[in-house]
Protein backbone atom coordinates (compact mmCIF):
# COMPACT_ATOMS: atom_id res chain seq x y z
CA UNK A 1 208.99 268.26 154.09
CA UNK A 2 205.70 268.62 155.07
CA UNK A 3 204.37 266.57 151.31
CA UNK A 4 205.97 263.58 152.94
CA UNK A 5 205.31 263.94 156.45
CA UNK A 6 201.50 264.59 155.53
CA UNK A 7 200.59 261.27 154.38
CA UNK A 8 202.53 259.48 157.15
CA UNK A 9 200.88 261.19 159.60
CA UNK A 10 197.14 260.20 157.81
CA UNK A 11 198.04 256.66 157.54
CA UNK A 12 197.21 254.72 160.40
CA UNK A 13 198.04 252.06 162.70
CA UNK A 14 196.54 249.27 160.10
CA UNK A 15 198.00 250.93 157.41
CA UNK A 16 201.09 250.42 158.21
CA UNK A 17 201.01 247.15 159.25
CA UNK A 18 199.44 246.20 155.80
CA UNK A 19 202.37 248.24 153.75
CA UNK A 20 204.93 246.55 156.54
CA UNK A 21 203.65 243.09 156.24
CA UNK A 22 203.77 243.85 152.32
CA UNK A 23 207.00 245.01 152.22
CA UNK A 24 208.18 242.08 154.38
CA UNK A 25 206.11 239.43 151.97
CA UNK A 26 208.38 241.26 148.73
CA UNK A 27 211.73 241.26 150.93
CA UNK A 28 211.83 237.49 151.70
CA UNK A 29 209.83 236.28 148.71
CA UNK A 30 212.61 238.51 146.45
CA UNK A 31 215.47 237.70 148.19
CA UNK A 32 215.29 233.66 148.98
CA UNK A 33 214.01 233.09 145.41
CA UNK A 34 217.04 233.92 143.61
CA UNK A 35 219.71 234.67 146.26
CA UNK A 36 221.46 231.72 145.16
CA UNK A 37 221.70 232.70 141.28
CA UNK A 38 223.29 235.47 142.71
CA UNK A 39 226.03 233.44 144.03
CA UNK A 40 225.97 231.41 140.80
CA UNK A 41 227.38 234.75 139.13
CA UNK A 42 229.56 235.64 141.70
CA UNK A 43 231.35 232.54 141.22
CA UNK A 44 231.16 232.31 137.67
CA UNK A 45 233.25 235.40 137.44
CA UNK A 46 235.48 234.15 140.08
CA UNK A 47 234.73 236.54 142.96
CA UNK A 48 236.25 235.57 146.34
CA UNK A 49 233.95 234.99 149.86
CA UNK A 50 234.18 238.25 150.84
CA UNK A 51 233.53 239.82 147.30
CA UNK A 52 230.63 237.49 147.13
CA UNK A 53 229.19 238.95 150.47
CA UNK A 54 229.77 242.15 149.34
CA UNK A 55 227.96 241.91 146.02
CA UNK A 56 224.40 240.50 147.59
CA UNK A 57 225.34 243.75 150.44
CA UNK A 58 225.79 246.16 147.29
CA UNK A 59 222.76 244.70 145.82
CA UNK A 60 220.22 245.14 149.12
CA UNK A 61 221.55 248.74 149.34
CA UNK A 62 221.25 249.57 146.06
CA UNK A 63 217.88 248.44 146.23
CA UNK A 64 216.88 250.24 149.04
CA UNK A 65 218.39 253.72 148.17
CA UNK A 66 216.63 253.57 145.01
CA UNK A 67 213.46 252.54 146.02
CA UNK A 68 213.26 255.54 148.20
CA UNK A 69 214.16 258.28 146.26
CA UNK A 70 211.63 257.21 143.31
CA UNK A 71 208.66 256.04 145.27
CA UNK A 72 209.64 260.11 147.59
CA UNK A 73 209.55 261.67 143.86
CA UNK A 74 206.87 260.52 142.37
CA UNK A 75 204.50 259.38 145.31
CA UNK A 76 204.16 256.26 143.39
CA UNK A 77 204.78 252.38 144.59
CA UNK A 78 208.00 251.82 142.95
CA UNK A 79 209.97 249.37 144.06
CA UNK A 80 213.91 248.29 142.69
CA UNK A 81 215.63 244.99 142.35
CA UNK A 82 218.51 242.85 140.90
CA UNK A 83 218.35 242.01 137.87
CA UNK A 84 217.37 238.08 137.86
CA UNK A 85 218.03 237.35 134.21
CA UNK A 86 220.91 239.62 134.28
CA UNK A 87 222.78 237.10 136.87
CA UNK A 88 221.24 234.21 134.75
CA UNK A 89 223.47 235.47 132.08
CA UNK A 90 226.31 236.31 134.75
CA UNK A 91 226.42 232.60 135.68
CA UNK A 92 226.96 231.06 132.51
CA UNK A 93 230.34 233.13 131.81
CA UNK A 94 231.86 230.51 133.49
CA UNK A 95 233.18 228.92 130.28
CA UNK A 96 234.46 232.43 128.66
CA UNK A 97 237.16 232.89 131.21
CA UNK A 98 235.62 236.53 132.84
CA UNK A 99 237.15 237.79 135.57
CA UNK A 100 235.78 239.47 138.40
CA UNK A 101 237.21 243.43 137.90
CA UNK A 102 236.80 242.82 134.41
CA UNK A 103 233.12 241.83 135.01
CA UNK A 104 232.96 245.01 137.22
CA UNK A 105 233.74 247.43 134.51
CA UNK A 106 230.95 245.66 132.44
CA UNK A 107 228.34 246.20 134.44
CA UNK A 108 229.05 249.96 134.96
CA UNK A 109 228.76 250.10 131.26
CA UNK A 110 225.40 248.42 131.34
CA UNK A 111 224.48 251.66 134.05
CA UNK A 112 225.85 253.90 131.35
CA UNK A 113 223.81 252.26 128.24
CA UNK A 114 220.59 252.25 130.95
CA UNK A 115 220.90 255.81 131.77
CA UNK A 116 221.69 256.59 127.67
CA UNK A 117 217.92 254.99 127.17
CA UNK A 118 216.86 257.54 129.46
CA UNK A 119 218.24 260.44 127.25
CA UNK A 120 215.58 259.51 123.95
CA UNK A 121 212.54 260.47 125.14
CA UNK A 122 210.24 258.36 122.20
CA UNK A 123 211.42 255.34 123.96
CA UNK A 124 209.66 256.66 127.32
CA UNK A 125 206.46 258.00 125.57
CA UNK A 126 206.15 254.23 123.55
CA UNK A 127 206.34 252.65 127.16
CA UNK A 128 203.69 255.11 128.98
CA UNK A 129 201.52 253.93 126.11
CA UNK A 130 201.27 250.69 126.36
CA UNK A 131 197.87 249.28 127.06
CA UNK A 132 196.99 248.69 130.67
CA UNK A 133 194.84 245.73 129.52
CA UNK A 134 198.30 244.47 127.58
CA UNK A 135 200.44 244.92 130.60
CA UNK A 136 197.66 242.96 132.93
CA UNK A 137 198.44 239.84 130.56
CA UNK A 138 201.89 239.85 130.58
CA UNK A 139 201.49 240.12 134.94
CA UNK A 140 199.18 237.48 134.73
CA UNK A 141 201.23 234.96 132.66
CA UNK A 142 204.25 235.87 134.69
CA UNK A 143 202.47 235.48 138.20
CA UNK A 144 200.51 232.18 136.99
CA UNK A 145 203.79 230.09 136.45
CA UNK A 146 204.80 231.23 140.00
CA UNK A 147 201.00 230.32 141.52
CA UNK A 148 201.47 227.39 139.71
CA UNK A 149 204.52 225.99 141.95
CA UNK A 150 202.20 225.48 144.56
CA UNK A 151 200.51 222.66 144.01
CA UNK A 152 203.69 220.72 143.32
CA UNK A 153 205.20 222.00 146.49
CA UNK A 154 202.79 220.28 148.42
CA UNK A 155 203.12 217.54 146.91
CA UNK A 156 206.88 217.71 147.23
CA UNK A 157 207.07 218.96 150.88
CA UNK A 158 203.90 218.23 152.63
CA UNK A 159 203.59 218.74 155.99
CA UNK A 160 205.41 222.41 155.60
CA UNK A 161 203.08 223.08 152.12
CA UNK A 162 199.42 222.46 152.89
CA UNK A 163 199.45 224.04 156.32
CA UNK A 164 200.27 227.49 154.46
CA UNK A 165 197.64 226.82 151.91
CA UNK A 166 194.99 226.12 154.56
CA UNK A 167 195.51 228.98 157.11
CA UNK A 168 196.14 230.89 153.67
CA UNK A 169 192.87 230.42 152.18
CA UNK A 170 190.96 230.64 155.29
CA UNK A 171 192.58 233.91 156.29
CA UNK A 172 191.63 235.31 153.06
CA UNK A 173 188.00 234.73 153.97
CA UNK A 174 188.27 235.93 157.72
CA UNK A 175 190.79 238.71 157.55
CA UNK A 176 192.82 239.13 154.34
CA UNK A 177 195.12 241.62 155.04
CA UNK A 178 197.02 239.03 157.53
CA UNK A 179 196.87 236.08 155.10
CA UNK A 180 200.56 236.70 153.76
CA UNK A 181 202.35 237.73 156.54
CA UNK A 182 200.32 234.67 158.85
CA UNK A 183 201.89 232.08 155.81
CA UNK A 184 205.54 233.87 155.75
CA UNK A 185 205.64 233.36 160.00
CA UNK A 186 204.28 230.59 159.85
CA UNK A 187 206.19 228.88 156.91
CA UNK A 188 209.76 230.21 159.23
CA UNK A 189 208.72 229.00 162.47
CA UNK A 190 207.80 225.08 160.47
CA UNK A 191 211.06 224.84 158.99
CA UNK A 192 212.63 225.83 162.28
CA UNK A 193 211.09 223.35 163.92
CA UNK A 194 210.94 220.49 161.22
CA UNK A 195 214.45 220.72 161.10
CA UNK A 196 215.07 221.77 157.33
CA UNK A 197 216.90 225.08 158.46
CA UNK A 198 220.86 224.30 157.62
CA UNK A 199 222.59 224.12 160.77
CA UNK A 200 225.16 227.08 160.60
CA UNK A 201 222.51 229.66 159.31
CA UNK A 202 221.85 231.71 162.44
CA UNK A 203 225.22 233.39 162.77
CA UNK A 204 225.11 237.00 162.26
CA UNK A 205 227.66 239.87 161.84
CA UNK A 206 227.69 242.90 159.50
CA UNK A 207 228.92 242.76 156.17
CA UNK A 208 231.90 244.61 154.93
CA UNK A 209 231.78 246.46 151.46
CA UNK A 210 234.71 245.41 149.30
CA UNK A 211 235.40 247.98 146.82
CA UNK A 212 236.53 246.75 143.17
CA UNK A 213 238.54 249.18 140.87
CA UNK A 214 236.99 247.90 137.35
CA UNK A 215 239.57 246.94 134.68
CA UNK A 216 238.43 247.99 131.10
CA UNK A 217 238.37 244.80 128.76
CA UNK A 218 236.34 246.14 125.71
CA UNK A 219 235.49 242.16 124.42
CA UNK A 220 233.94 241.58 128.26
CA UNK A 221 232.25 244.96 128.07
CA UNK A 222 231.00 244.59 124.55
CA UNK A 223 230.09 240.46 125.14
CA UNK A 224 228.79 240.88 128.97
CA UNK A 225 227.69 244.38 129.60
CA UNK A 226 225.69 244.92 126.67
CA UNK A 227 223.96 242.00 126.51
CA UNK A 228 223.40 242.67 130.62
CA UNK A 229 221.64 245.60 129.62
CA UNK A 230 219.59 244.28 126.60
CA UNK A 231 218.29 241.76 129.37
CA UNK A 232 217.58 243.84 131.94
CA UNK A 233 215.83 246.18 130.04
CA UNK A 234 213.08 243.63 128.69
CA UNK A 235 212.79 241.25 130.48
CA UNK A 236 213.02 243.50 134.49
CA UNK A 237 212.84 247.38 133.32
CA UNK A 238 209.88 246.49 130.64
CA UNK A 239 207.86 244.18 133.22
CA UNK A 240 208.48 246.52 136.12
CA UNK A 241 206.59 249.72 134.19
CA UNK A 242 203.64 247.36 133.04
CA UNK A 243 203.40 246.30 136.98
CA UNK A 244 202.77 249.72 137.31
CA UNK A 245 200.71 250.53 134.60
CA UNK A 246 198.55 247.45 135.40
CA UNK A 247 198.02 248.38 139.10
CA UNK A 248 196.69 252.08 137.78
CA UNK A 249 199.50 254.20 137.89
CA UNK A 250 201.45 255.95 135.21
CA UNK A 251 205.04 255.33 135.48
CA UNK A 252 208.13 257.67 135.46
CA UNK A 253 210.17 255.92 132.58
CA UNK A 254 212.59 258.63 132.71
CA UNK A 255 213.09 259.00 135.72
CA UNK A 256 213.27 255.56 136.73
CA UNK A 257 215.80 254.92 134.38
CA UNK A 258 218.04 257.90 135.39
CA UNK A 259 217.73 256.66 139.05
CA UNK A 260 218.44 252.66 138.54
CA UNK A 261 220.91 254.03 135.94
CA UNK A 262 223.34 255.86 138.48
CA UNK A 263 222.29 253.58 141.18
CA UNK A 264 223.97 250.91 139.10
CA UNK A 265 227.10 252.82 138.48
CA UNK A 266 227.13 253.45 141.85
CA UNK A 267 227.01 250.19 143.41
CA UNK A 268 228.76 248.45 140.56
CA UNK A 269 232.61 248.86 142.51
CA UNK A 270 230.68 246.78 145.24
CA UNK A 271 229.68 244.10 143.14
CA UNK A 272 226.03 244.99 142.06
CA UNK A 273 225.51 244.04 138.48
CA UNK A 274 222.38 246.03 137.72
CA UNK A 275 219.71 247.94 140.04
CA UNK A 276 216.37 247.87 138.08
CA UNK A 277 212.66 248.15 138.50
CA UNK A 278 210.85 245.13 140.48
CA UNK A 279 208.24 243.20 138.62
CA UNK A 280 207.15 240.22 140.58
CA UNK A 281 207.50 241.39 143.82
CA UNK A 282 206.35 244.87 143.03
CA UNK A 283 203.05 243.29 142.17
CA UNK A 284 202.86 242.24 145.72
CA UNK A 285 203.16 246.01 147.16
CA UNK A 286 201.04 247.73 144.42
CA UNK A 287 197.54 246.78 145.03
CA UNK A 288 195.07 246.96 147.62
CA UNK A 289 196.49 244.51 149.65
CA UNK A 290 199.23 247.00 150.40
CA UNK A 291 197.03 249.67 151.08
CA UNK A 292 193.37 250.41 150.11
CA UNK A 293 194.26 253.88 149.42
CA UNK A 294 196.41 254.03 146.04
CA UNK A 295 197.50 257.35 146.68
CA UNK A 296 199.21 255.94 150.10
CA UNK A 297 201.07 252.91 149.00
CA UNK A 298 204.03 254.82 147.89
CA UNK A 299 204.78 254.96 151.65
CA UNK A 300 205.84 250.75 151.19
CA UNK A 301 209.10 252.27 150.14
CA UNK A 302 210.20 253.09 154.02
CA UNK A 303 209.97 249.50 155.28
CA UNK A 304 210.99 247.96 152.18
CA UNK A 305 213.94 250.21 152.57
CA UNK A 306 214.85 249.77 155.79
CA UNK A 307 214.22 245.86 155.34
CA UNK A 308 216.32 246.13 152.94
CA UNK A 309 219.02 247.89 154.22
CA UNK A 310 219.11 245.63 157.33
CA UNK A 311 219.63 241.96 155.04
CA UNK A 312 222.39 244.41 153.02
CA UNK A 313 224.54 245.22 156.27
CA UNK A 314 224.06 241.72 157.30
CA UNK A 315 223.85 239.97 153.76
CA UNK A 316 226.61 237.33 154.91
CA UNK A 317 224.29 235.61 157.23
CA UNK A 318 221.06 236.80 155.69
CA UNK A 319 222.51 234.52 152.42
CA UNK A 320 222.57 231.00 154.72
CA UNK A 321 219.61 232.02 157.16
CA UNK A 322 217.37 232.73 154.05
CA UNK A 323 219.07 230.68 151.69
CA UNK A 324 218.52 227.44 153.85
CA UNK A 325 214.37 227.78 153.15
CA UNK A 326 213.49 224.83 151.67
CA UNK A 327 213.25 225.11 148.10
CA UNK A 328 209.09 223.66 148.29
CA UNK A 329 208.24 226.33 150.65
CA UNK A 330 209.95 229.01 149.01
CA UNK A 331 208.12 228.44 145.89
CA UNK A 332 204.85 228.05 148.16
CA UNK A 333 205.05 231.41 149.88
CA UNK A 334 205.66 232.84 146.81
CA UNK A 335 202.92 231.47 144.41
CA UNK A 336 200.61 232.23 147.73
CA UNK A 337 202.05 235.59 148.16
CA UNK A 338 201.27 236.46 144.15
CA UNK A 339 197.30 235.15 144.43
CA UNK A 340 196.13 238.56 144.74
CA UNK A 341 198.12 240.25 142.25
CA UNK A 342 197.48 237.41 139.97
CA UNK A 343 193.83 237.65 140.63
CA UNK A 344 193.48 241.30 139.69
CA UNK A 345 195.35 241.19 136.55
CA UNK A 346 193.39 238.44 135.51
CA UNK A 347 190.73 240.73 135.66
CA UNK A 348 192.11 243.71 134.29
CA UNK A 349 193.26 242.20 131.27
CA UNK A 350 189.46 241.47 130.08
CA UNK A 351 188.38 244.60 131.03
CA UNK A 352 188.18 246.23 127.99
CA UNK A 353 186.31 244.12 125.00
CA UNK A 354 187.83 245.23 121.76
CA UNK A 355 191.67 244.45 123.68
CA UNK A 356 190.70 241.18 125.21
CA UNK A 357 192.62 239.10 121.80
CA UNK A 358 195.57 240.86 122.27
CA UNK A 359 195.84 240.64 125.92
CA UNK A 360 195.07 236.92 126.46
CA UNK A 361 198.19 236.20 123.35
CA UNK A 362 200.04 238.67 125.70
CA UNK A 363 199.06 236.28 128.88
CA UNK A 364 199.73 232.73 126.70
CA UNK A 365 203.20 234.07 125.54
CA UNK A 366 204.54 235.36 128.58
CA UNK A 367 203.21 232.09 130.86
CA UNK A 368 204.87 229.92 128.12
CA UNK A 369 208.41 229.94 129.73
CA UNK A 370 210.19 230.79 126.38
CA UNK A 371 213.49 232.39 126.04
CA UNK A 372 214.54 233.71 122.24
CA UNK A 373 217.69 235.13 122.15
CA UNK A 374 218.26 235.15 125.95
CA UNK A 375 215.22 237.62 126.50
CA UNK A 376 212.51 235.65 128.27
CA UNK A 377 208.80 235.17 128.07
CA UNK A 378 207.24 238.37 129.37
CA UNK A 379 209.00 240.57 127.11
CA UNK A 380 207.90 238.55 123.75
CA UNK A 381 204.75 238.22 125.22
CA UNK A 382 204.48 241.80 125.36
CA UNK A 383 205.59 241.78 121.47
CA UNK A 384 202.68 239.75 120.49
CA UNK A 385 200.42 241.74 122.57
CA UNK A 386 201.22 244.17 120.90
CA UNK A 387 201.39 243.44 117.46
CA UNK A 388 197.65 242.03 118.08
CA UNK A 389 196.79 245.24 119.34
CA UNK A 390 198.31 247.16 116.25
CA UNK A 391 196.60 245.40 113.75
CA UNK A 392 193.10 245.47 115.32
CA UNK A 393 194.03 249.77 115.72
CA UNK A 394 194.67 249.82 111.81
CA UNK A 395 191.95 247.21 110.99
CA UNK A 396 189.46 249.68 112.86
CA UNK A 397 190.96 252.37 111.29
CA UNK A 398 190.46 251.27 107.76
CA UNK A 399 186.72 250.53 109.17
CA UNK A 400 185.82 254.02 110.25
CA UNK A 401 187.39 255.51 107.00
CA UNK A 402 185.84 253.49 104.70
């Protein structure tokens, strides 16, 4: 006990306002910005109001359970989430008839293939080594098309918009470690008094659990909860280790697997479709902004839990109080929120000279937007990365030989 109570007790007053205010920044930023996909699936697959609740509950939980355990292992930052692409696929079953304990069983199955990946251990060792300088790019073409929404949402919205960007900017001259927390407040208490909250969003109660017994359809397991997996594993897993990597730590592919694996099977009856490492929002808890000491930010995990844990038991009210942001700011506290990460991987990933070709295709690729096959940007960009990388090693190789 004394391993985790040690660093707690060493961290002080300003420390944990930084990992608190951090923690707060990836809560809201994670869970307005796609909330509503996460309805999208629910619907698609035909769950009721109460099952719908109970998924986004199942989800927060999940999240926060997760998180703990991992970032108490292995003293590192690491942080769980849904799987956004995952309910991108979820949504568009509408058309292939999928119903809701069918979809169930499916995305226990995807738990099952996740924690299967975990068994071959190659897989692991070919993550670990992927170039830091490689896994800045693909962060920094991920984090610029999020930066990038900010411009247009002050153009969109305004007088909520530029405000942010103003005391944002100024705070990160003055004091820096308030500047995202001052913008999330801030951007709150303007759309509470501008009038674009919905009107029925401050109701709160707690959130029942609805338990689903799965119903095994092989054809929905085979079409849904493989692909699910596939998905989830490059284009959230994949990301999630290089936001690691990138920030300077080594990440427990293993382990992480194994723990979003069961976590997934676990909360799957509830409604979660698939509990997997963060990417975007872990960038916003894994650098110095979080904490100056690396060795300390694994402590984020105890408010991002608890944050967590609270929008889960009251997920019901937490989906219309959240949900009824304004799109503009949502996409401006986010792209604000992600400056700093976005900043230091743009720096990491021309760190090293003879990598700097392979990184910046990594960067171009994964800012481009594309989806191939359903698998989105970051993870080809990571491919071409990659591949660069490979034939520069054997080009150099041939070199020193000959």
């Amino acid at each position: 006990m004394s391993d985790i109570t040690e660093p707690m007790r060493g961290t002080s007053a300003k420390g944990w306002f930084s990992l608190t205010s951090s923690a707060l920044t990836a809560v809201v930023v994670g869970f307005t910005s796609t909330i509503l996909l996460i309805m999208e699936a629910a619907d698609a697959v035909g769950a009721s109001a109460a099952e719908k609740a109970s998924w986004a509950a199942a989800l927060c939980i999940g999240q926060a359970v997760t998180t703990l355990i991992l970032s108490r292992r292995y003293k590192i930052p690491i942080i769980t989430a849904w799987s956004t692409p995952g309910a991108a696929l979820i949504a568009t079953s509408a058309g292939a008839g999928i119903d809701y304990r069918s979809a169930i069983a499916a995305f226990i199955a995807a738990g099952v293939l996740m924690c299967v990946t975990a068994l071959f251990k190659p897989v692991a060792r070919l993550i670990e080594r992927i170039p830091a300088s490689i896994a800045a790019g693909m962060l920094a073409g991920v984090l610029l098309r999020y930066t990038m929404g900010v411009p247009g949402a002050a153009i969109e919205l305004p007088y909520l918009v530029l405000p942010l960007v103003v005391i944002f900017f100024a705070l990160r001259v003055w004091q820096p470690l308030f500047a995202v927390p001052v913008v999330v407040a801030v951007g709150i208490v303007l759309a509470a008094f501008s009038g674009t909250f919905g009107q029925d969003c401050c109701s709160l109660s707690i959130t029942q659990p609805v338990w689903t017994t799965p119903a095994i359809n092989w054809p929905v397991i085979v079409g849904l909860g493989l692909p699910l997996y596939l998905v989830t594993m490059a284009s959230q897993n994949l990301p999630g280790f290089a936001v690691l990597k990138a920030s300077g730590y080594q990440p427990p592919v293993t382990g992480s697997l194994w723990v979003t694996g069961l976590g997934s099977i676990a909360f799957a009856p509830f409604g979660a479709h698939q509990v997997n490492l963060a990417a975007i929002t872990a960038s916003i808890v894994t650098g110095p902004e979080a904490h100056p000491d690396p060795a300390k930010r694994w402590l984020v995990a105890w408010p991002y839990a608890i944050l967590y844990l609270l929008v889960g038991f009251a997920a019901a009210s937490f989906v219309d109080i959240l949900g009824s942001l304004p799109k503009p700011l949502i996409i401006a506290i986010a792209g604000l929120a992600l400056f700093a990460p976005l900043l230091g991987s743009a720096t990491a990933m021309f760190k090293e000279k003879n990598e700097i070709e392979a990184a910046l295709a990594t960067f171009l690729v994964s800012a481009s937007g594309i989806t191939i096959y359903g698998v989105g940007a970051p993870f080809w960009g990571l491919v071409a990365g990659l591949v660069l990388y490979g034939a520069r090693y054997l080009q150099s190789m041939r070199t020193s030989n000959g």
